[in-house]
N, C-alpha and C. Protein backbone atom coordinates (compact mmCIF):
# COMPACT_ATOMS: atom_id res chain seq x y z
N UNK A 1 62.83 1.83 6.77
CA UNK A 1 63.55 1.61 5.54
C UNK A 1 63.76 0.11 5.35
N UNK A 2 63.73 -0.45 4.21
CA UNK A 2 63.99 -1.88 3.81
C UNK A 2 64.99 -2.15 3.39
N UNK A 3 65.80 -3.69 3.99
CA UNK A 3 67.06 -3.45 3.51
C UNK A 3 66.97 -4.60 2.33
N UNK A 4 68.18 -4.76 1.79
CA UNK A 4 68.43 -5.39 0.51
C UNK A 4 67.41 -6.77 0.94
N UNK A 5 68.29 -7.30 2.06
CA UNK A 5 66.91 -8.74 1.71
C UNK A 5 65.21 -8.91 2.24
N UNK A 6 64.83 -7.71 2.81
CA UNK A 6 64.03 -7.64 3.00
C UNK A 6 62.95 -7.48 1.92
N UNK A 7 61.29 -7.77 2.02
CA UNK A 7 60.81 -8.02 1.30
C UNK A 7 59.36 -6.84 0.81
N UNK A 8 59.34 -5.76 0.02
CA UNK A 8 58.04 -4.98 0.05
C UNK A 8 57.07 -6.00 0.51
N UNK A 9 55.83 -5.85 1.28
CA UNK A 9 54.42 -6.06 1.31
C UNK A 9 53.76 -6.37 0.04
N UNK A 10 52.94 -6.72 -0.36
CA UNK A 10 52.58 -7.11 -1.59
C UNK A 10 51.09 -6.52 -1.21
N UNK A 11 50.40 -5.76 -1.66
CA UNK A 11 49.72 -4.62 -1.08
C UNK A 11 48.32 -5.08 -2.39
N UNK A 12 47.24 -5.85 -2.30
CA UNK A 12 46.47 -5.92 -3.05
C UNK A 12 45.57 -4.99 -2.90
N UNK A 13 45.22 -4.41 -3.99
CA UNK A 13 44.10 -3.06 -3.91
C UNK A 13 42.60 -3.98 -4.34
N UNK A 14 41.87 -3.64 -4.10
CA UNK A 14 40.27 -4.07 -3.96
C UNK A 14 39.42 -3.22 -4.93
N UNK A 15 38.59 -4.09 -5.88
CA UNK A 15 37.96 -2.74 -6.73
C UNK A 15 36.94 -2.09 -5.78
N UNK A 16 36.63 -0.51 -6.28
CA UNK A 16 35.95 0.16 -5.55
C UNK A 16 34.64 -0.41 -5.27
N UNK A 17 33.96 0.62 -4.82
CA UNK A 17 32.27 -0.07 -4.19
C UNK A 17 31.74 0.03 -5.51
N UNK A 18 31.55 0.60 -6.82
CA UNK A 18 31.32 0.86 -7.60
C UNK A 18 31.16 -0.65 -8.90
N UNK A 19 32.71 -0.82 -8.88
CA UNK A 19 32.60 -1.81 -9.51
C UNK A 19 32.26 -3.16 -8.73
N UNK A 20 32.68 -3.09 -7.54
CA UNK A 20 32.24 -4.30 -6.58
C UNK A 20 30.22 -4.77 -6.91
N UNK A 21 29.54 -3.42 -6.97
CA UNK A 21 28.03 -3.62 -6.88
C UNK A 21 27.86 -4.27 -8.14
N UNK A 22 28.68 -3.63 -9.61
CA UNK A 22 27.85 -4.06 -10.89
C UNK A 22 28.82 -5.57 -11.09
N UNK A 23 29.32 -5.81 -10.43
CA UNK A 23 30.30 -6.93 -10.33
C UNK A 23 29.34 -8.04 -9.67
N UNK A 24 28.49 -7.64 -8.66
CA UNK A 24 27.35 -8.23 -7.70
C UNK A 24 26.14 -8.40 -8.45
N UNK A 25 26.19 -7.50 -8.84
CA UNK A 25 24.51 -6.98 -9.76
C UNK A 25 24.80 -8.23 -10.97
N UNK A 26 26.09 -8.49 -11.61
CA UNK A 26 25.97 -9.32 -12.94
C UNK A 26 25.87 -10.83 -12.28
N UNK A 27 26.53 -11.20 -11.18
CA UNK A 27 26.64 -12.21 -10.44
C UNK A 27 25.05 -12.37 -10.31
N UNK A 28 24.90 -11.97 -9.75
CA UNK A 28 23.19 -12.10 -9.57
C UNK A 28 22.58 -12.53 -10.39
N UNK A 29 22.27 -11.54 -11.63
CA UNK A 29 21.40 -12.17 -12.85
C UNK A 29 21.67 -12.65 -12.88
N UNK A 30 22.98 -13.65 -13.25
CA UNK A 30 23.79 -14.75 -14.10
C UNK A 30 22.83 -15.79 -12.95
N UNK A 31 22.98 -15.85 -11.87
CA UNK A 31 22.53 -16.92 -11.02
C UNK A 31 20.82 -17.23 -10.91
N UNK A 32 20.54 -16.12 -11.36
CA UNK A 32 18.72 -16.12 -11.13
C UNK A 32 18.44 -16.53 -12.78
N UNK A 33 19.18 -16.36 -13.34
CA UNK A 33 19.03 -16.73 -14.95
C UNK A 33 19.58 -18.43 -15.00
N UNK A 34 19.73 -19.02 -13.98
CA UNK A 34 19.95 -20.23 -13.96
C UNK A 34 18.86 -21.41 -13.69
N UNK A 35 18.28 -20.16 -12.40
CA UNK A 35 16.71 -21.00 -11.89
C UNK A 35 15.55 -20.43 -12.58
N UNK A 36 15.95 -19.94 -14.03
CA UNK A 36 14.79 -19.49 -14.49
C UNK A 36 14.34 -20.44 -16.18
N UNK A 37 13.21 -20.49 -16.36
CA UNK A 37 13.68 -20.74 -18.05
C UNK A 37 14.30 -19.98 -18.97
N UNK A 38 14.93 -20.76 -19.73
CA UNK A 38 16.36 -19.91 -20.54
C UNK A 38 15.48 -19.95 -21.90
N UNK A 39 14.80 -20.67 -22.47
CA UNK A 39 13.94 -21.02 -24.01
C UNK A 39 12.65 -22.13 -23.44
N UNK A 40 12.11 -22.02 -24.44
CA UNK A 40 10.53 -22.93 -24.58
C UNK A 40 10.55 -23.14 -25.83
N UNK A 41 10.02 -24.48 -25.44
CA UNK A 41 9.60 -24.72 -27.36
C UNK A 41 8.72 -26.05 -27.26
N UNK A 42 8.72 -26.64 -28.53
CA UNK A 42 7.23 -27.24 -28.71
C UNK A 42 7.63 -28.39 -29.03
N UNK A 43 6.14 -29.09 -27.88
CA UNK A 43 7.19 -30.49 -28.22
C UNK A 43 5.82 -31.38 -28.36
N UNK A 44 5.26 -31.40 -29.75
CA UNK A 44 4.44 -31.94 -29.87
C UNK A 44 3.10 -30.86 -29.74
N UNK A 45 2.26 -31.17 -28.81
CA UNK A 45 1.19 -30.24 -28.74
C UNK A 45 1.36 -29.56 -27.60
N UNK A 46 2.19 -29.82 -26.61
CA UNK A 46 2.79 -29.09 -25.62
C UNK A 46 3.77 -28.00 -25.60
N UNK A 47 3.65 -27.04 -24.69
CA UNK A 47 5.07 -26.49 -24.56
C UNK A 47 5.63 -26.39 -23.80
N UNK A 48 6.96 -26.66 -23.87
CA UNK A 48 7.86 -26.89 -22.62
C UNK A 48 9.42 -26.05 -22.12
N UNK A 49 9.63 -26.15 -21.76
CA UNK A 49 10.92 -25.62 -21.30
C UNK A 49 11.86 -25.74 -20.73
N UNK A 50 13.25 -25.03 -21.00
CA UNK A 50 14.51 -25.50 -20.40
C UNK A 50 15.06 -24.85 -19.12
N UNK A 51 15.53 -24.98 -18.19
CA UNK A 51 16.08 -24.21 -17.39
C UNK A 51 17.40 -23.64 -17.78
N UNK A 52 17.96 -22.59 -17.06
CA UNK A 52 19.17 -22.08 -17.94
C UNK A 52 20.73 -23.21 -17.26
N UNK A 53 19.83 -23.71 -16.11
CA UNK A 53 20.68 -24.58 -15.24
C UNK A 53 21.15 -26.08 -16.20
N UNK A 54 19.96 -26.11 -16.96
CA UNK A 54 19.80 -26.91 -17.72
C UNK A 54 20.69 -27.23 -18.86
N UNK A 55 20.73 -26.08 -19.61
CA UNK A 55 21.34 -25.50 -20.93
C UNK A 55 22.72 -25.02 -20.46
N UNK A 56 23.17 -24.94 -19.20
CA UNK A 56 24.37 -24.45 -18.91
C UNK A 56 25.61 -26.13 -19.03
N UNK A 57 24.48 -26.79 -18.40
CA UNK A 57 24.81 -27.88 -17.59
C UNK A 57 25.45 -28.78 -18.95
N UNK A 58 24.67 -28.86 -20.24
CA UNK A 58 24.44 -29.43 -20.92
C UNK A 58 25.10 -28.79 -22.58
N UNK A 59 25.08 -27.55 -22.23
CA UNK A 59 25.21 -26.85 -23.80
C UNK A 59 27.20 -26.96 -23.86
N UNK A 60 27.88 -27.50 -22.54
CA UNK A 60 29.38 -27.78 -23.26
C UNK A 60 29.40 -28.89 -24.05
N UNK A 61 28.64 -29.68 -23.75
CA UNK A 61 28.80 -30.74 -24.72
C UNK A 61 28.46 -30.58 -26.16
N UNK A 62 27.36 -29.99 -26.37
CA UNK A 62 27.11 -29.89 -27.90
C UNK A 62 28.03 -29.01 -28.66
N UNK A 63 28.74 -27.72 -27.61
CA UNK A 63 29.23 -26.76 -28.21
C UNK A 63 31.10 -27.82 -28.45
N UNK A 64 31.03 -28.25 -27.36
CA UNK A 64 32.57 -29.44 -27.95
C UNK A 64 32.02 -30.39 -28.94
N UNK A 65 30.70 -30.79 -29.30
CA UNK A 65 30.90 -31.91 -30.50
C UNK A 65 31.10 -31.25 -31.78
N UNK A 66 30.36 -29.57 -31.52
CA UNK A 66 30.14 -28.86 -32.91
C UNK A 66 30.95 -28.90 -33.15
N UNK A 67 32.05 -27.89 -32.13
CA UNK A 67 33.78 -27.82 -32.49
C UNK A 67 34.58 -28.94 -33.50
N UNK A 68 34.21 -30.07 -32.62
CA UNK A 68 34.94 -31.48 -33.31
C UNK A 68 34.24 -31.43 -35.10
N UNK A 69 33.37 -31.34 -35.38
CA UNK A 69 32.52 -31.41 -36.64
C UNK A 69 31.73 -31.94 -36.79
N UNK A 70 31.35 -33.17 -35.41
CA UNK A 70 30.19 -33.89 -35.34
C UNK A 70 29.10 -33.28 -35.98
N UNK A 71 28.32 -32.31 -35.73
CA UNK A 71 26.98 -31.79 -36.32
C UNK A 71 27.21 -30.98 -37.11
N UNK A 72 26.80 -30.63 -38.40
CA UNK A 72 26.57 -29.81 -39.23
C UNK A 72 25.18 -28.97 -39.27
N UNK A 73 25.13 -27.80 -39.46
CA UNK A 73 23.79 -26.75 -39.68
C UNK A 73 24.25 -25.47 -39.17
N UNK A 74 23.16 -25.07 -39.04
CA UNK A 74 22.88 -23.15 -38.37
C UNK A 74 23.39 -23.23 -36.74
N UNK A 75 22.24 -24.70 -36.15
CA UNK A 75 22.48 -24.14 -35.18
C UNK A 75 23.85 -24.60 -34.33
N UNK A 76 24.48 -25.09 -35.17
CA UNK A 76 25.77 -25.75 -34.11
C UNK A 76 26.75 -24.37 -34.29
N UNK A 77 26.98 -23.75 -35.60
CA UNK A 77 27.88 -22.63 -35.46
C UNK A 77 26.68 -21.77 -34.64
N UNK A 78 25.27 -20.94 -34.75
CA UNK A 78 25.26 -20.03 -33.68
C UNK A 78 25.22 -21.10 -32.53
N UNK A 79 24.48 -22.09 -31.96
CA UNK A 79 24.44 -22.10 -30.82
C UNK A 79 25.56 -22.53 -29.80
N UNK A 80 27.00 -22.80 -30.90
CA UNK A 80 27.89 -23.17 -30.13
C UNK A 80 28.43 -21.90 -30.08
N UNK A 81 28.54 -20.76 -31.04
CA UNK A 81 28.94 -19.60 -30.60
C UNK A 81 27.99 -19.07 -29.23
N UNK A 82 26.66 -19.18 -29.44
CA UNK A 82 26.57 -18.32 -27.81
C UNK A 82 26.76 -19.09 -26.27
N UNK A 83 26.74 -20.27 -26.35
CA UNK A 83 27.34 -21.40 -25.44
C UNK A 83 28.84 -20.22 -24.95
N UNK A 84 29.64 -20.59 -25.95
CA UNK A 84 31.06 -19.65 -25.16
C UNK A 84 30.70 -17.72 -24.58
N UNK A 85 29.64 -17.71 -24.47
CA UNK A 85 29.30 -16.11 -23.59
C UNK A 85 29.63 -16.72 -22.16
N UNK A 86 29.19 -17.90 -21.86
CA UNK A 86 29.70 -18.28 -20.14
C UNK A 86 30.69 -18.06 -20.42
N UNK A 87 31.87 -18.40 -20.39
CA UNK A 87 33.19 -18.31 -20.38
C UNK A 87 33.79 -17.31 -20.89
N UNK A 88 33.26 -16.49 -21.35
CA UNK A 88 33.30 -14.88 -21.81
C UNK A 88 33.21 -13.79 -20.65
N UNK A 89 32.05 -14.15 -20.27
CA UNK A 89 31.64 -13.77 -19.02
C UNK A 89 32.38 -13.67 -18.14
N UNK A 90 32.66 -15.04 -17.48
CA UNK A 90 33.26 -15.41 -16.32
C UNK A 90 34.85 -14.86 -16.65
N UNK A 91 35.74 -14.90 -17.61
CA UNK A 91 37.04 -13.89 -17.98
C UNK A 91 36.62 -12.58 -17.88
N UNK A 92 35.52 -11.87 -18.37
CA UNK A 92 35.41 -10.50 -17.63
C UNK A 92 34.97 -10.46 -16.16
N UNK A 93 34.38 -11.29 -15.57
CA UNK A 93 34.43 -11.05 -14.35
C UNK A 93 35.87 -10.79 -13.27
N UNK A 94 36.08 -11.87 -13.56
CA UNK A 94 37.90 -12.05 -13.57
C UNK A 94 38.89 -10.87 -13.35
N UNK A 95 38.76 -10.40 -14.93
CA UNK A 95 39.52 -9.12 -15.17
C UNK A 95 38.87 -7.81 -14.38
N UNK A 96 37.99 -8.00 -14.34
CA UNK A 96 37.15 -6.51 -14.09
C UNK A 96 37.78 -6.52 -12.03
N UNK A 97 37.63 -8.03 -12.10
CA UNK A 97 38.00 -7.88 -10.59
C UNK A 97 39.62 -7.84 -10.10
N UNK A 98 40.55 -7.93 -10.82
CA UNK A 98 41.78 -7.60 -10.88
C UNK A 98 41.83 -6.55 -11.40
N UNK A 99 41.09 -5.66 -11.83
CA UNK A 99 41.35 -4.13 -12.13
C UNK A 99 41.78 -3.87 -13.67
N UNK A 100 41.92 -4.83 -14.56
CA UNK A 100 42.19 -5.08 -16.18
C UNK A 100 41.02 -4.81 -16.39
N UNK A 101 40.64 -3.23 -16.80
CA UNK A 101 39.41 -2.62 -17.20
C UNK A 101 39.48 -3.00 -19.17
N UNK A 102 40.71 -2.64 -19.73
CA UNK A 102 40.52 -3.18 -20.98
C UNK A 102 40.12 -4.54 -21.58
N UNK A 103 40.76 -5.39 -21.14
CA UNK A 103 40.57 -7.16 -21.29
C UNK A 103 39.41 -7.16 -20.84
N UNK A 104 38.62 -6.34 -19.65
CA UNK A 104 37.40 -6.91 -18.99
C UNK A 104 36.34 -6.69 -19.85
N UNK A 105 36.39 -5.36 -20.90
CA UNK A 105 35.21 -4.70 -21.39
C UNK A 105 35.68 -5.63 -23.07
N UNK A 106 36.66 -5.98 -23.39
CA UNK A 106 36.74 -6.57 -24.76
C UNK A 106 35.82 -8.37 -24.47
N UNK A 107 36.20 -8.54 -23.35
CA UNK A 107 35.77 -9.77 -23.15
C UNK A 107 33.86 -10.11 -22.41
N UNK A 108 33.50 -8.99 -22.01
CA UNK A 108 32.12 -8.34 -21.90
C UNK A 108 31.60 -8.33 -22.76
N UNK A 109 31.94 -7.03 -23.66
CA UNK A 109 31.29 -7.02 -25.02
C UNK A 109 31.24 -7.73 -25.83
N UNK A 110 32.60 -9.20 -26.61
CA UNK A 110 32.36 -9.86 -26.84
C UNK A 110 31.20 -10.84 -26.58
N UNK A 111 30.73 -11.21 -25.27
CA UNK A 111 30.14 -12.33 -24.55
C UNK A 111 28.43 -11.30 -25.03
N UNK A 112 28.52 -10.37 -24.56
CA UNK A 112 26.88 -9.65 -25.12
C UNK A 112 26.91 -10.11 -26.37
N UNK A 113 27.56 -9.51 -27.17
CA UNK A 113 27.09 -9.61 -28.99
C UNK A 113 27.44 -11.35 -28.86
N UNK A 114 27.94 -11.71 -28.47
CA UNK A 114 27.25 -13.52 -29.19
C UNK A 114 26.08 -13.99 -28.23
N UNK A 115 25.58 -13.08 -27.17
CA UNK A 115 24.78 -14.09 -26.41
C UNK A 115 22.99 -13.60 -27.30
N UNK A 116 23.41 -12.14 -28.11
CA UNK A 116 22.46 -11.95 -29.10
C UNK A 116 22.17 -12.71 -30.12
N UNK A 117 23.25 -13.52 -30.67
CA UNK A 117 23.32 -14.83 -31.35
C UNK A 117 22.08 -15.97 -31.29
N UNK A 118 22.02 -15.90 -29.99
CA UNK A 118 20.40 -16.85 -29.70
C UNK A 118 19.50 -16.67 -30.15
N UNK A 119 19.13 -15.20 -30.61
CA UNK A 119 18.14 -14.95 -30.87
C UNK A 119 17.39 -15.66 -32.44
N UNK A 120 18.57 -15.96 -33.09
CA UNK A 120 18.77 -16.58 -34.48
C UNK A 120 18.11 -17.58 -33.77
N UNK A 121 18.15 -18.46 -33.38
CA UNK A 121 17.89 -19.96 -32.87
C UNK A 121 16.41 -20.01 -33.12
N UNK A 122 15.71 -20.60 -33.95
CA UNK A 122 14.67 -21.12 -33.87
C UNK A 122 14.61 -23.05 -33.91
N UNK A 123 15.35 -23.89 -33.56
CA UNK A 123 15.43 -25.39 -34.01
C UNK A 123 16.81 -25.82 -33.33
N UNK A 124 16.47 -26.46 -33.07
CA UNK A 124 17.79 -27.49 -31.61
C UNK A 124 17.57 -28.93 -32.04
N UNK A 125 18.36 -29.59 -32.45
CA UNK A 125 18.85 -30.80 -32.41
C UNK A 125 18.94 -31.32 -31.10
N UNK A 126 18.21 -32.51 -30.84
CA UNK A 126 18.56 -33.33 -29.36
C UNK A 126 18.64 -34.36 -30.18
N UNK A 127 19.49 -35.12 -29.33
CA UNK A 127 20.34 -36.77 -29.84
C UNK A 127 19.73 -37.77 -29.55
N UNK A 128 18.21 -37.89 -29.95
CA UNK A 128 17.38 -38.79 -30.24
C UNK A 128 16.74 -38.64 -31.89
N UNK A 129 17.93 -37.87 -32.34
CA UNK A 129 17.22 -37.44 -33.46
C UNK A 129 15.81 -36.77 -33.89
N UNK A 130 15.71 -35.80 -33.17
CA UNK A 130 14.63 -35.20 -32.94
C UNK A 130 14.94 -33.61 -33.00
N UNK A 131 13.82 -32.72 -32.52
CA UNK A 131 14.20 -31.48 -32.58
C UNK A 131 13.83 -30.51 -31.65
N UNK A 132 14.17 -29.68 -30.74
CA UNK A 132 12.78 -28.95 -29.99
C UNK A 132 12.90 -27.92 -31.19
N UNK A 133 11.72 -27.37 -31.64
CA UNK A 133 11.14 -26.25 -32.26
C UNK A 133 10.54 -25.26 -32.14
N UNK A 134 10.53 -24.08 -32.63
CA UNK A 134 10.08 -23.12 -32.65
C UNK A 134 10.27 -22.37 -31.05
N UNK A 135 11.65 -22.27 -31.02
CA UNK A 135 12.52 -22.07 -30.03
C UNK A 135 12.48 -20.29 -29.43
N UNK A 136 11.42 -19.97 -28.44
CA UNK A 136 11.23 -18.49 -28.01
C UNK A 136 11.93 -18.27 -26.34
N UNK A 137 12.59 -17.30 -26.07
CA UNK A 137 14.06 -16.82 -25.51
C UNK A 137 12.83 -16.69 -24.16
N UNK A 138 12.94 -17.18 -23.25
CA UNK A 138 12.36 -17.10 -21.93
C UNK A 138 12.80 -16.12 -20.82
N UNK A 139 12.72 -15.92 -19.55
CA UNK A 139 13.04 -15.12 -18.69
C UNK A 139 14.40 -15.15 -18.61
N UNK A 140 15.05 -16.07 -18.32
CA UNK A 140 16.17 -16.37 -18.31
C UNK A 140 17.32 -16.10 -19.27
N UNK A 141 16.97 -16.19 -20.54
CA UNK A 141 17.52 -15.67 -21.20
C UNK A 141 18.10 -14.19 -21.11
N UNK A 142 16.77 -13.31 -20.95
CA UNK A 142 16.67 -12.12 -20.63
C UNK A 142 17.80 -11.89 -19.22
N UNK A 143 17.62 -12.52 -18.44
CA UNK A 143 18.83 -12.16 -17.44
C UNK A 143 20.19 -12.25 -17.48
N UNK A 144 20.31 -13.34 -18.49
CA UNK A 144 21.45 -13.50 -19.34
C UNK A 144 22.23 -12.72 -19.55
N UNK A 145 21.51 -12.02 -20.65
CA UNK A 145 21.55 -10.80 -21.32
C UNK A 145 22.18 -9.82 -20.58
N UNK A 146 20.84 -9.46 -19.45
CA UNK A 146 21.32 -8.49 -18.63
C UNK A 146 22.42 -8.54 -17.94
N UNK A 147 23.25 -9.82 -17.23
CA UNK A 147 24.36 -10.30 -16.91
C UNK A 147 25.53 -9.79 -17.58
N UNK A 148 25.14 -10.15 -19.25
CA UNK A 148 26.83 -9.56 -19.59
C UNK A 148 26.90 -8.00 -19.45
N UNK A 149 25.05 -7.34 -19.65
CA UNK A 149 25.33 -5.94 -19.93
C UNK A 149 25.60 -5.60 -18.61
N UNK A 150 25.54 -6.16 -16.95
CA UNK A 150 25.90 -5.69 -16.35
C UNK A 150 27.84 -5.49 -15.94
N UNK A 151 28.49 -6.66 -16.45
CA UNK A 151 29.74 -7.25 -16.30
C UNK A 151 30.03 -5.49 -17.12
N UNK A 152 29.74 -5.38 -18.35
CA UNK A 152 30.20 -4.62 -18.98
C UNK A 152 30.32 -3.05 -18.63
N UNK A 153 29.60 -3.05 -17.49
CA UNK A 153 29.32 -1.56 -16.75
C UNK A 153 30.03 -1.94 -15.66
N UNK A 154 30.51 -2.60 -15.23
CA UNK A 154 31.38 -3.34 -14.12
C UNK A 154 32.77 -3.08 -15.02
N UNK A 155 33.27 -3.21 -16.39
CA UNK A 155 34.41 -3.49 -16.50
C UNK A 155 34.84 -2.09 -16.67
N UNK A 156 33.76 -1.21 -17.68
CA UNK A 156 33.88 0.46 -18.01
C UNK A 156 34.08 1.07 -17.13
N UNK A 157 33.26 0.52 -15.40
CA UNK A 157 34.00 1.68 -14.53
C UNK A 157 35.70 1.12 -13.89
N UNK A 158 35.54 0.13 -13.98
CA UNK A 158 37.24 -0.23 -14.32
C UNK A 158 37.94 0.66 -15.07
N UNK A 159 38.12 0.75 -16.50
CA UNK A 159 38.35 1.57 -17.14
C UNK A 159 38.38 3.21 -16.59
N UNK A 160 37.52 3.17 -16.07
CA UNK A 160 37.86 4.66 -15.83
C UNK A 160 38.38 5.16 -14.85
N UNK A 161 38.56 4.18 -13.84
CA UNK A 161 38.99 3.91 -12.72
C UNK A 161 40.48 4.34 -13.47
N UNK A 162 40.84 3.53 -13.97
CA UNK A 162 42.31 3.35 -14.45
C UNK A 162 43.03 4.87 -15.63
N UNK A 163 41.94 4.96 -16.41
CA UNK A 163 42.29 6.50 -16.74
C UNK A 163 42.28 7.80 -16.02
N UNK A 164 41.81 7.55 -14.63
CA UNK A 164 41.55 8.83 -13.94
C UNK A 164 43.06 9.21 -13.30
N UNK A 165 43.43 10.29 -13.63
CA UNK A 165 44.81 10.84 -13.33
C UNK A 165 44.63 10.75 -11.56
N UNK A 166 45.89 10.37 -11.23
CA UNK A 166 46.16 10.62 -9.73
C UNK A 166 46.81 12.03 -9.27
N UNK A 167 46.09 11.97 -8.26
CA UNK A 167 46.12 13.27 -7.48
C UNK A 167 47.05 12.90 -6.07
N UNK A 168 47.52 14.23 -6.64
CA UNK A 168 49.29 14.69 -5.76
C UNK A 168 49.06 15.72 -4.94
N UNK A 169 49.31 15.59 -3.92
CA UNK A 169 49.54 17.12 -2.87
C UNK A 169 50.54 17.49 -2.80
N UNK A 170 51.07 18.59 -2.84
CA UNK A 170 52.15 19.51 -2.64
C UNK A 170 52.25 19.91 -1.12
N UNK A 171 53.79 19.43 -0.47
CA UNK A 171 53.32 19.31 1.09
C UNK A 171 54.04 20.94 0.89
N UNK A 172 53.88 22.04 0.49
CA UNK A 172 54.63 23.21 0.39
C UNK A 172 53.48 24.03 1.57
């Protein structure tokens, strides 16, 4: 028995193996979608490409100048909207791993539907006044993708985790 100044245990519960794997599984893509190309495009008579390490490394900055109003066009509202899917992401990871199955799957699903946003992207502004063009979604991208859709099966079994009624024994 505990007395008045004594203190409960503070008893952290661990998500199951379940959500732990698609929690692993999104970690993963997200990281192999880093060493992969994220877009290609044309640069001149060549074609070339970005790494996603690249575009990760690099896309806060454009997505903070858009914010400010520095650039005007298409692609600063989409491409600064799908820029914030990292940080979309990484809050459902978060949640999903503290067991906040709702916040995890609003903030999942959010981060999918804008990271579809890219797909709009045909033309990128680089600050030589120039452009890469004719902008096509590479491997990386694709893992991307798969990243949030995995977070999001990571946060749903959260969710259900959390709606599943607990079970009582009757010591009769």
């Amino acid at each position: 028995m505990l007395r008045s100044t004594e203190r409960k245990p503070v008893v952290r519960s661990r998500p199951n193996r379940k959500v732990a794997f698609r929690l692993g599984l999104s970690l993963v893509l997200f990281a192999a979608s880093l060493a992969t190309p994220a877009f290609h495009y044309d640069d001149g008579p060549l074609r070339q490409s970005q790494s996603g390490l690249h575009v990760i490394g690099l896309g806060w900055f454009a997505a903070l100048f858009a914010l400010l109003g520095l650039f005007r066009g298409w692609f600063e509202l989409v491409g600064t909207l799908t820029w914030f899917v990292n940080p979309l992401l990484l809050a459902a990871w978060i949640q999903a791993w503290r067991g906040r199955g709702d916040s995890a799957v609003i903030c999942a699903v959010a981060g999918f539907l804008l990271s579809l946003g890219f797909l709009a992207v045909h033309r990128i502004p680089v600050p030589d006044n120039g452009t890469m063009d004719h902008i096509v979604p590479g491997v990386g991208y694709a893992l991307w993708v798969l990243s949030t859709l995995a977070a999001i099966a990571a946060a749903h079994q959260v969710g259900r985790i959390e709606a599943a009624p607990l079970r009582t024994f009757n010591a009769e």
